[in-house]
N, C-alpha and C. Protein backbone atom coordinates (compact mmCIF):
# COMPACT_ATOMS: atom_id res chain seq x y z
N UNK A 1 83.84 95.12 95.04
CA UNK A 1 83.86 94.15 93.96
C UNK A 1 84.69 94.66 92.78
N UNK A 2 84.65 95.99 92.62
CA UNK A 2 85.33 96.50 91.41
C UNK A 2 86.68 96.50 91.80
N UNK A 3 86.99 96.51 92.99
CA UNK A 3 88.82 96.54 93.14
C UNK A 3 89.30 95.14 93.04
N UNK A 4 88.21 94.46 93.33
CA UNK A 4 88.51 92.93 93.05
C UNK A 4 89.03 92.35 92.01
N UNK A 5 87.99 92.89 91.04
CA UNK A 5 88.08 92.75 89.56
C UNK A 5 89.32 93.12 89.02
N UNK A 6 89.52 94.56 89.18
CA UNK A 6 90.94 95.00 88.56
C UNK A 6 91.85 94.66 89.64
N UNK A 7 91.69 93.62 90.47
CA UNK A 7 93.35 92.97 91.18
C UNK A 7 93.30 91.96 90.30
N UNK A 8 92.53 91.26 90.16
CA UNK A 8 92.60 89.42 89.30
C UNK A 8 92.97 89.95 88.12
N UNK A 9 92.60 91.12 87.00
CA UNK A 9 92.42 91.05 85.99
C UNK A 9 94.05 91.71 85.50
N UNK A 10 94.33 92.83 86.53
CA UNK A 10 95.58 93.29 86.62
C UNK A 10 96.88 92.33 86.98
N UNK A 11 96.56 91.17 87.87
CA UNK A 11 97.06 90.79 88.28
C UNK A 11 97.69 89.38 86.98
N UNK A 12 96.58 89.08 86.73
CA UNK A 12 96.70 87.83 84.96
C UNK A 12 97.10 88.80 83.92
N UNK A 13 97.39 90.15 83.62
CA UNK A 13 97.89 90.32 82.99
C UNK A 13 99.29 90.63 83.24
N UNK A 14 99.73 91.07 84.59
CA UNK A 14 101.43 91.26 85.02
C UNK A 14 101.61 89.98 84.68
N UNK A 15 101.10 88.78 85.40
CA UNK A 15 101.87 87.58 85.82
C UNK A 15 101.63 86.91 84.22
N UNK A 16 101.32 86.55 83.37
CA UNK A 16 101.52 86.17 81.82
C UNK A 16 102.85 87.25 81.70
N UNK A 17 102.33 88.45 81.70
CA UNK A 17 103.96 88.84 80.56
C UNK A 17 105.06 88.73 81.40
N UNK A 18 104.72 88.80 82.77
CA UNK A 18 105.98 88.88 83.34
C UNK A 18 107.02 87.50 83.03
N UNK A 19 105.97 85.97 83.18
CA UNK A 19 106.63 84.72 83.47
C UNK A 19 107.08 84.28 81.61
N UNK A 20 106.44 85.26 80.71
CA UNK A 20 106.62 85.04 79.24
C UNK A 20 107.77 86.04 79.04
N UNK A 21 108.50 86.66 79.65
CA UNK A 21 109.68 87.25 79.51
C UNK A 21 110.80 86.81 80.13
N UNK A 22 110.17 86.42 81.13
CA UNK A 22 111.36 85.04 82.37
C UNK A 22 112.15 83.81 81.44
N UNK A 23 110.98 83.12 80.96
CA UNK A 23 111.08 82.23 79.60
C UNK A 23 111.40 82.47 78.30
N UNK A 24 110.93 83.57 77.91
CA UNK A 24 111.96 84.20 76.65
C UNK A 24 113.11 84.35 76.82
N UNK A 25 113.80 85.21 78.00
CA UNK A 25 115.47 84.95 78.34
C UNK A 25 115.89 84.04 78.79
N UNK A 26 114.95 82.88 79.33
CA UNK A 26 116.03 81.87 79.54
C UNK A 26 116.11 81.35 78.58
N UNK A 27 115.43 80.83 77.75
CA UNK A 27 115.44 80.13 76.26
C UNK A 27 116.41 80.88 74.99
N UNK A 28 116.34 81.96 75.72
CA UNK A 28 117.29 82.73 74.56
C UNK A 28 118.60 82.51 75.25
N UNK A 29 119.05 81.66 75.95
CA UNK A 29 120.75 81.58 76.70
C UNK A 29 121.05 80.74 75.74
N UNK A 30 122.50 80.77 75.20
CA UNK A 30 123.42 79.97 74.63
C UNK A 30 123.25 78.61 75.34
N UNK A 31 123.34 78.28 76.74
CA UNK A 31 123.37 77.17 77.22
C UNK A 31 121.88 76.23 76.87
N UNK A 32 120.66 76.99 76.81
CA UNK A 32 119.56 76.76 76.14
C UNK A 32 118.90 75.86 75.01
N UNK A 33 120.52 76.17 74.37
CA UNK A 33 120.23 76.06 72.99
C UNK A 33 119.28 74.95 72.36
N UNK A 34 119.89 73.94 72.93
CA UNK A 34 119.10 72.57 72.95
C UNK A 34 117.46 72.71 73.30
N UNK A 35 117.51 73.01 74.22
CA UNK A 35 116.25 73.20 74.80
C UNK A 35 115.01 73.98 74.05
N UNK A 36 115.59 75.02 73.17
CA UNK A 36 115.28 75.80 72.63
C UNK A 36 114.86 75.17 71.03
N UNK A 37 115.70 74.24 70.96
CA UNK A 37 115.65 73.65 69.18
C UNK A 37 114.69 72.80 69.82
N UNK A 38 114.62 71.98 70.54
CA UNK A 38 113.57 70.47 71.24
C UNK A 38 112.47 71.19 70.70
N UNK A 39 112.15 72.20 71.60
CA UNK A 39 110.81 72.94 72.10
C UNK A 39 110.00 73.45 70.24
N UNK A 40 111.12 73.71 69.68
CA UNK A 40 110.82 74.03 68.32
C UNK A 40 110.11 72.91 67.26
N UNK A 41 111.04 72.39 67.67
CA UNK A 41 110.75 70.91 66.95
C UNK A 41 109.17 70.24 67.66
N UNK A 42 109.06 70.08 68.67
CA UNK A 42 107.79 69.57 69.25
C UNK A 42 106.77 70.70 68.75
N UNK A 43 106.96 71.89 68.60
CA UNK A 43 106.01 73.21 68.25
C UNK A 43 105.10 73.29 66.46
N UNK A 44 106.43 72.84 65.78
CA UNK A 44 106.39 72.83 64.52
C UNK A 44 105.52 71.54 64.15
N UNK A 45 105.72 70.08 64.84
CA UNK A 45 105.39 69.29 64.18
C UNK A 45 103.83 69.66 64.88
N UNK A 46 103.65 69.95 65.75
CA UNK A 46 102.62 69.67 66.11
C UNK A 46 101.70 70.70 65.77
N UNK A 47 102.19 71.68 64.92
CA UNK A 47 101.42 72.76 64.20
C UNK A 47 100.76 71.67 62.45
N UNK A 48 101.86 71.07 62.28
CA UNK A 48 101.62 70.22 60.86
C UNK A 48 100.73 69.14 60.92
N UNK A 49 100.77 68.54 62.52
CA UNK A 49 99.94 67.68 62.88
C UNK A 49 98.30 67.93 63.26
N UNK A 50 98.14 69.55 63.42
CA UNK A 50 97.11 69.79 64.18
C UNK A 50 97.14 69.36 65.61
N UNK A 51 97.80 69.11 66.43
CA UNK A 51 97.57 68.82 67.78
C UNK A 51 97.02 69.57 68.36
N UNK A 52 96.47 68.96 69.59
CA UNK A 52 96.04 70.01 70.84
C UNK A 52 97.01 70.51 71.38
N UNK A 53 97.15 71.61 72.21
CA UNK A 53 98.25 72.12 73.32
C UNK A 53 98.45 70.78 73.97
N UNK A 54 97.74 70.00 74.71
CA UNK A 54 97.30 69.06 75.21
C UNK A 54 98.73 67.97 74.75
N UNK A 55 98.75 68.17 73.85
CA UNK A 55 99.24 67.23 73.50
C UNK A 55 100.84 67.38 73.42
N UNK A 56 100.98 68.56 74.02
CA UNK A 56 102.97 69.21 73.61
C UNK A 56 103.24 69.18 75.12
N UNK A 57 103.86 67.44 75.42
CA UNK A 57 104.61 67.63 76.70
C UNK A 57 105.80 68.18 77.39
N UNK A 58 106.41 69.03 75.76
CA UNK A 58 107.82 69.48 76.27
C UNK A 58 107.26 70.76 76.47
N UNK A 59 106.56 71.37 75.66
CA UNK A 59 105.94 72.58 76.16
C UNK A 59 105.24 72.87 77.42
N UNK A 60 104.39 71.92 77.75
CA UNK A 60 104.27 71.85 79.14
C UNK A 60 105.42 71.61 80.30
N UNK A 61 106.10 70.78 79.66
CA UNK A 61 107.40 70.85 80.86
C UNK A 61 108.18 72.24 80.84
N UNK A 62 108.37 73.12 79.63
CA UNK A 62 108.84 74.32 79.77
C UNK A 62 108.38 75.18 81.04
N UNK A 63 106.95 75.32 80.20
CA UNK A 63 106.13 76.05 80.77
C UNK A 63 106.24 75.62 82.58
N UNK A 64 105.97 74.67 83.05
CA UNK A 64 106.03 74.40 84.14
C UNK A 64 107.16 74.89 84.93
N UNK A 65 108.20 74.74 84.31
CA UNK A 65 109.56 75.00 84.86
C UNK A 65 109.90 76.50 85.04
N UNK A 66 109.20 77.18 84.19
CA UNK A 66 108.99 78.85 84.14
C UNK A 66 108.24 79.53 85.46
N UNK A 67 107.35 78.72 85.40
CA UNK A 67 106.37 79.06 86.78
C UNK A 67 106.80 78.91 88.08
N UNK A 68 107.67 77.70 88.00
CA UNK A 68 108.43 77.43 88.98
C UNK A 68 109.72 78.19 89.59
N UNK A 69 110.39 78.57 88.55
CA UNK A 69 111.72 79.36 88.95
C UNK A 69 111.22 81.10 89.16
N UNK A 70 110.00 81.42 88.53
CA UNK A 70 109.57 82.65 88.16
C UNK A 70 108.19 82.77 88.33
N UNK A 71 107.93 82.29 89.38
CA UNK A 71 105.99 82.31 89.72
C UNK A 71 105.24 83.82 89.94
N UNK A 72 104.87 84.35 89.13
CA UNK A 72 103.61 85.55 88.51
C UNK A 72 103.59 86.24 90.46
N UNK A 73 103.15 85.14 91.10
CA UNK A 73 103.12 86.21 92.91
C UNK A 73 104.18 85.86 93.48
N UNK A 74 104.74 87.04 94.15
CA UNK A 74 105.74 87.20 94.80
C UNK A 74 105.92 87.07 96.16
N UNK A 75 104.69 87.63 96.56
CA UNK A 75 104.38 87.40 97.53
C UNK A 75 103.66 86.03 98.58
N UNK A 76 104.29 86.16 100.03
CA UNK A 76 103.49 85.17 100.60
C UNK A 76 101.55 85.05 100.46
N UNK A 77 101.38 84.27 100.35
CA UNK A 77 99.51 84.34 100.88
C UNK A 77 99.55 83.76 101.94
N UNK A 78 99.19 85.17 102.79
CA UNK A 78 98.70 85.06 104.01
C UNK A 78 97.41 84.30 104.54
N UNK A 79 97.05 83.33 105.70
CA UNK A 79 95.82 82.84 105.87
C UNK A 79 96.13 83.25 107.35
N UNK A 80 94.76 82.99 108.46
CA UNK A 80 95.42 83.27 109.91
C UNK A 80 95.30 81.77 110.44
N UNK A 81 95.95 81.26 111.69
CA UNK A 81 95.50 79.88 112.46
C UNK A 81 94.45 80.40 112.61
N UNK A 82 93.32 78.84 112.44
CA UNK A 82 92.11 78.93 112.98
C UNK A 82 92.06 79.03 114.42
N UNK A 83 90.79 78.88 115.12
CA UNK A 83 90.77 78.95 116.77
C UNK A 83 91.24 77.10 117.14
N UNK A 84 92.10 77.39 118.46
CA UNK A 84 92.37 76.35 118.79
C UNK A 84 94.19 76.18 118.76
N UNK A 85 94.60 77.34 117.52
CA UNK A 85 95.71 76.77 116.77
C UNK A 85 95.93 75.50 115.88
N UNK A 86 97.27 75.43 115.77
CA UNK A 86 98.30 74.40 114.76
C UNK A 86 99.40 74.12 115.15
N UNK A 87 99.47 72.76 114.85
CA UNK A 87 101.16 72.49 114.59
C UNK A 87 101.23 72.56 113.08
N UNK A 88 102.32 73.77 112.96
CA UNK A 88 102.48 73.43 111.57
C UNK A 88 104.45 73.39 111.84
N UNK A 89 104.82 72.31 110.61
CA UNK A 89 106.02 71.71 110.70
C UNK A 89 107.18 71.39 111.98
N UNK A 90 105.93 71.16 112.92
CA UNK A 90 106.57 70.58 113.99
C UNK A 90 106.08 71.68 115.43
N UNK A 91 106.01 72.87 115.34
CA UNK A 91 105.75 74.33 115.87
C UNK A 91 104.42 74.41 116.20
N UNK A 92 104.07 74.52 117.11
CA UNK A 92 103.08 75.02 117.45
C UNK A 92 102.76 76.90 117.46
N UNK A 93 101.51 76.71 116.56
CA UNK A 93 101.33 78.17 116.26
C UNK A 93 99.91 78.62 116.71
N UNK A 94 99.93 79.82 118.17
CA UNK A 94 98.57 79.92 118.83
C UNK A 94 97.69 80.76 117.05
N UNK A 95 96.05 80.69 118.19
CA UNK A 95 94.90 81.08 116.56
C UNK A 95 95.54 82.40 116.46
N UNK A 96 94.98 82.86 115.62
CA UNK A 96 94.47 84.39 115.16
C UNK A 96 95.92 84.79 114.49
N UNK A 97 97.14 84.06 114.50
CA UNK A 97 98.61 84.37 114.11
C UNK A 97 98.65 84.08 113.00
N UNK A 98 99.35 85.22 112.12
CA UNK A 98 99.29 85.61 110.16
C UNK A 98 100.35 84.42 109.96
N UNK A 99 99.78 83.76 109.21
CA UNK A 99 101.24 82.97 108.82
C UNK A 99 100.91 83.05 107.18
N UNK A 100 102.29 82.50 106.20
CA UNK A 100 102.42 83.03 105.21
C UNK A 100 103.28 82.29 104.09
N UNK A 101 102.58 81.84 103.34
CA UNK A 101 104.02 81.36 102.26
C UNK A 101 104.23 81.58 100.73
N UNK A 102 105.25 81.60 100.32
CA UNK A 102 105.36 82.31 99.06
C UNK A 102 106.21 81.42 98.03
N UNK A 103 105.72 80.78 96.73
CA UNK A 103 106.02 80.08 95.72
C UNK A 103 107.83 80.14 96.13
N UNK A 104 108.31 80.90 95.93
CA UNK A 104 109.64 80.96 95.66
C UNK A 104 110.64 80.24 97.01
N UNK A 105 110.35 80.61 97.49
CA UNK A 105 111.02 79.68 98.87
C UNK A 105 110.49 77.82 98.75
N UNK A 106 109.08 77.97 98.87
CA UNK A 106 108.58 76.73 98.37
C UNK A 106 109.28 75.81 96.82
N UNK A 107 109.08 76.24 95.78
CA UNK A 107 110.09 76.40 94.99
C UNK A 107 111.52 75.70 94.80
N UNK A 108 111.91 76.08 95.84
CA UNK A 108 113.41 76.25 96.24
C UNK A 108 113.90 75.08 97.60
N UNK A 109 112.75 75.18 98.26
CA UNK A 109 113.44 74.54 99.66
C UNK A 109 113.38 73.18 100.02
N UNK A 110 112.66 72.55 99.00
CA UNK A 110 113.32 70.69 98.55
C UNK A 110 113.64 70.39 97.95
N UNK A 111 114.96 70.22 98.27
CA UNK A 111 115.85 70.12 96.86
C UNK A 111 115.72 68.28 96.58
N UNK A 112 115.16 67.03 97.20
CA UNK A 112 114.45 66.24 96.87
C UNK A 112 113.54 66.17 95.89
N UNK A 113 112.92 67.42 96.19
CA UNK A 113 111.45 67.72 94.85
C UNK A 113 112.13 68.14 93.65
N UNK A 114 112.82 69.68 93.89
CA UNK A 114 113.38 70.14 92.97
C UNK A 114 114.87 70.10 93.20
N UNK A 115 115.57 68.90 92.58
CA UNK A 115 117.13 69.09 92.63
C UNK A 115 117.87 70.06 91.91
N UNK A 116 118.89 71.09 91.98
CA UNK A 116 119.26 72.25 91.33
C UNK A 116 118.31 72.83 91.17
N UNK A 117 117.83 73.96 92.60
CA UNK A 117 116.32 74.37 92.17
C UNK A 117 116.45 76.13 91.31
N UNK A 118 117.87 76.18 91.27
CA UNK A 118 118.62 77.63 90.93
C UNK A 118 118.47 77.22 89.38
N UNK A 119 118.68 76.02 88.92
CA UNK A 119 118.65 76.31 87.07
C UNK A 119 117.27 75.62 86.70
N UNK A 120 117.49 75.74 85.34
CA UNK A 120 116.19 75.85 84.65
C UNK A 120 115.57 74.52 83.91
N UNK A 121 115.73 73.35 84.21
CA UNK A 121 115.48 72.21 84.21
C UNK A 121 114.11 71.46 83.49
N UNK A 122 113.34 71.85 82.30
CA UNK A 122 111.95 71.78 82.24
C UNK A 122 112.16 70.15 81.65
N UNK A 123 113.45 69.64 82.00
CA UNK A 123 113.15 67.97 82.15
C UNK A 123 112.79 67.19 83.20
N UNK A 124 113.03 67.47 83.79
CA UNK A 124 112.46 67.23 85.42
C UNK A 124 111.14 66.75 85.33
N UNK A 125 110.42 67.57 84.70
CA UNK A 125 108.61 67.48 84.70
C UNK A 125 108.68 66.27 83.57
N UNK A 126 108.89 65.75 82.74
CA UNK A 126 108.67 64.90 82.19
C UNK A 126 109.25 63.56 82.62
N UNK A 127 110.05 63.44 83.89
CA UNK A 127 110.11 62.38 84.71
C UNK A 127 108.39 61.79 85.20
N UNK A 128 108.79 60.65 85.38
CA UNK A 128 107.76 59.45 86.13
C UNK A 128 107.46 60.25 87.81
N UNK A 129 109.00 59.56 87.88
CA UNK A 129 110.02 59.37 88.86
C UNK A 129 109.71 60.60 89.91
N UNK A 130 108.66 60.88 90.54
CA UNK A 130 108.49 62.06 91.30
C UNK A 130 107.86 63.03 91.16
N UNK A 131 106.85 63.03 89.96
CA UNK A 131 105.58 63.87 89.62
C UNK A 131 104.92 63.97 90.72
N UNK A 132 104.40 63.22 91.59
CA UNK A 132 103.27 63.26 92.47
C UNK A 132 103.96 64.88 93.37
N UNK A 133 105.50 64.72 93.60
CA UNK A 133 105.66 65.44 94.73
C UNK A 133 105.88 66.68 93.83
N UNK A 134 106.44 66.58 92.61
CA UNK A 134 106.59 68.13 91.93
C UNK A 134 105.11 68.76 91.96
N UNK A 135 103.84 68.13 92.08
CA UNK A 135 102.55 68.47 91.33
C UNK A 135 102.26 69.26 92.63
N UNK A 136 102.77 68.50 93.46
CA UNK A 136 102.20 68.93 95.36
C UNK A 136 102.54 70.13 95.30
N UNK A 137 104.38 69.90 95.57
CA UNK A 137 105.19 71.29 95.69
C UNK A 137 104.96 72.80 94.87
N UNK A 138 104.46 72.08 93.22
CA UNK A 138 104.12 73.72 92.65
C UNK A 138 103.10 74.33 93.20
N UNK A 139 103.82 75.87 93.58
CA UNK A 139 102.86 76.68 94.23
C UNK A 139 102.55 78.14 93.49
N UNK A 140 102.83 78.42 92.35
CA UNK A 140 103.23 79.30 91.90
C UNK A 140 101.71 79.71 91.74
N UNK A 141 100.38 79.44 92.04
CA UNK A 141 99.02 79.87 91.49
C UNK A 141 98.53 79.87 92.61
N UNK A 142 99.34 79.71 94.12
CA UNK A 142 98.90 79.09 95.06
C UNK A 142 97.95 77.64 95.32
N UNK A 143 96.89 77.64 95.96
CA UNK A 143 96.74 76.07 96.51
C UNK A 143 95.12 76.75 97.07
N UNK A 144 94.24 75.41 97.12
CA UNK A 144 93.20 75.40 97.75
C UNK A 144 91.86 75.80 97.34
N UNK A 145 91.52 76.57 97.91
CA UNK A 145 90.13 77.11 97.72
C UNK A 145 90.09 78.61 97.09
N UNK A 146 91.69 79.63 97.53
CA UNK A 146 91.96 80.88 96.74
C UNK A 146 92.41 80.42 95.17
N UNK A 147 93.07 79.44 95.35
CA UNK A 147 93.58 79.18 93.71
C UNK A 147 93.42 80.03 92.90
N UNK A 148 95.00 80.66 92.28
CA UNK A 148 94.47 81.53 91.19
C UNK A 148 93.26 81.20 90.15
N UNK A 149 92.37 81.73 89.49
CA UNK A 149 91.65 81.51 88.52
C UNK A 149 91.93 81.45 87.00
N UNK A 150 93.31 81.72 87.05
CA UNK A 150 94.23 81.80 85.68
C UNK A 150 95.07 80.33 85.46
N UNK A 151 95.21 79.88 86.42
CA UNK A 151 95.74 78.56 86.73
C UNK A 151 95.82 77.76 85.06
């Protein structure tokens, strides 16, 4: 239980500074710039306004877009086929076989979901137009029943 503890606890503290330094340099790019004054402007008023976080959708679209290009695990999470097996994406995969997937490929490999999934886009998320499948596709906390707890 105690190695448990210091993986989650070790683990929410890499993945915050790591994905808050990902986002500090991209926001600090010249090409940014815009992005960077928006984000200010939504920050400021909504400090004068009292808002909730809740309530800063460009900040959330940042933020989202950070997680996405730069997701805290690197790694696949492994689960095994149950007994019986799977088809998974067409393949049949016998039980007891490690299979594995990892934010960044996911991320990356619909470019339907995420078009230009190489730049840094935190307008995307404030589209209508295809939320359901961006919400699916982010995997960066993983999915399910492990779900990070930092989420």
């Amino acid at each position: 239980m105690v190695s448990e503890c210091l993986d989650h606890i070790g683990a929410g503290i890499d993945a915050t500074g790591d994905t808050l330094v990902f986002l500090m340099w991209e926001l600090s790019q010249a090409h940014n710039a815009e992005r960077m004054a928006r984000l200010t402007r939504e920050l400021r008023k909504a400090d004068k306004l009292g808002h909730h976080p809740v309530d800063l959708p460009y900040l959330g679209a940042v933020i989202n877009e950070s997680v996405r290009l730069w997701a805290p695990g690197t790694l696949p999470l492994q689960r095994m086929v149950p007994p019986g097996g799977r088809v998974i994406d067409g393949y049949f995969v016998p039980e007891n076989t490690i299979v594995g997937c990892q934010s960044y490929t996911l991320h990356r490999f619909n470019t339907e979901v995420f078009p230009d999934p190489e730049k840094f886009l935190p307008e995307r998320w404030l589209a209508d137009d295809g939320e359901a499948d961006r919400v699916r596709h982010i995997f960066a906390f993983g999915a399910g029943p492990r779900t990070c707890i930092g989420r």
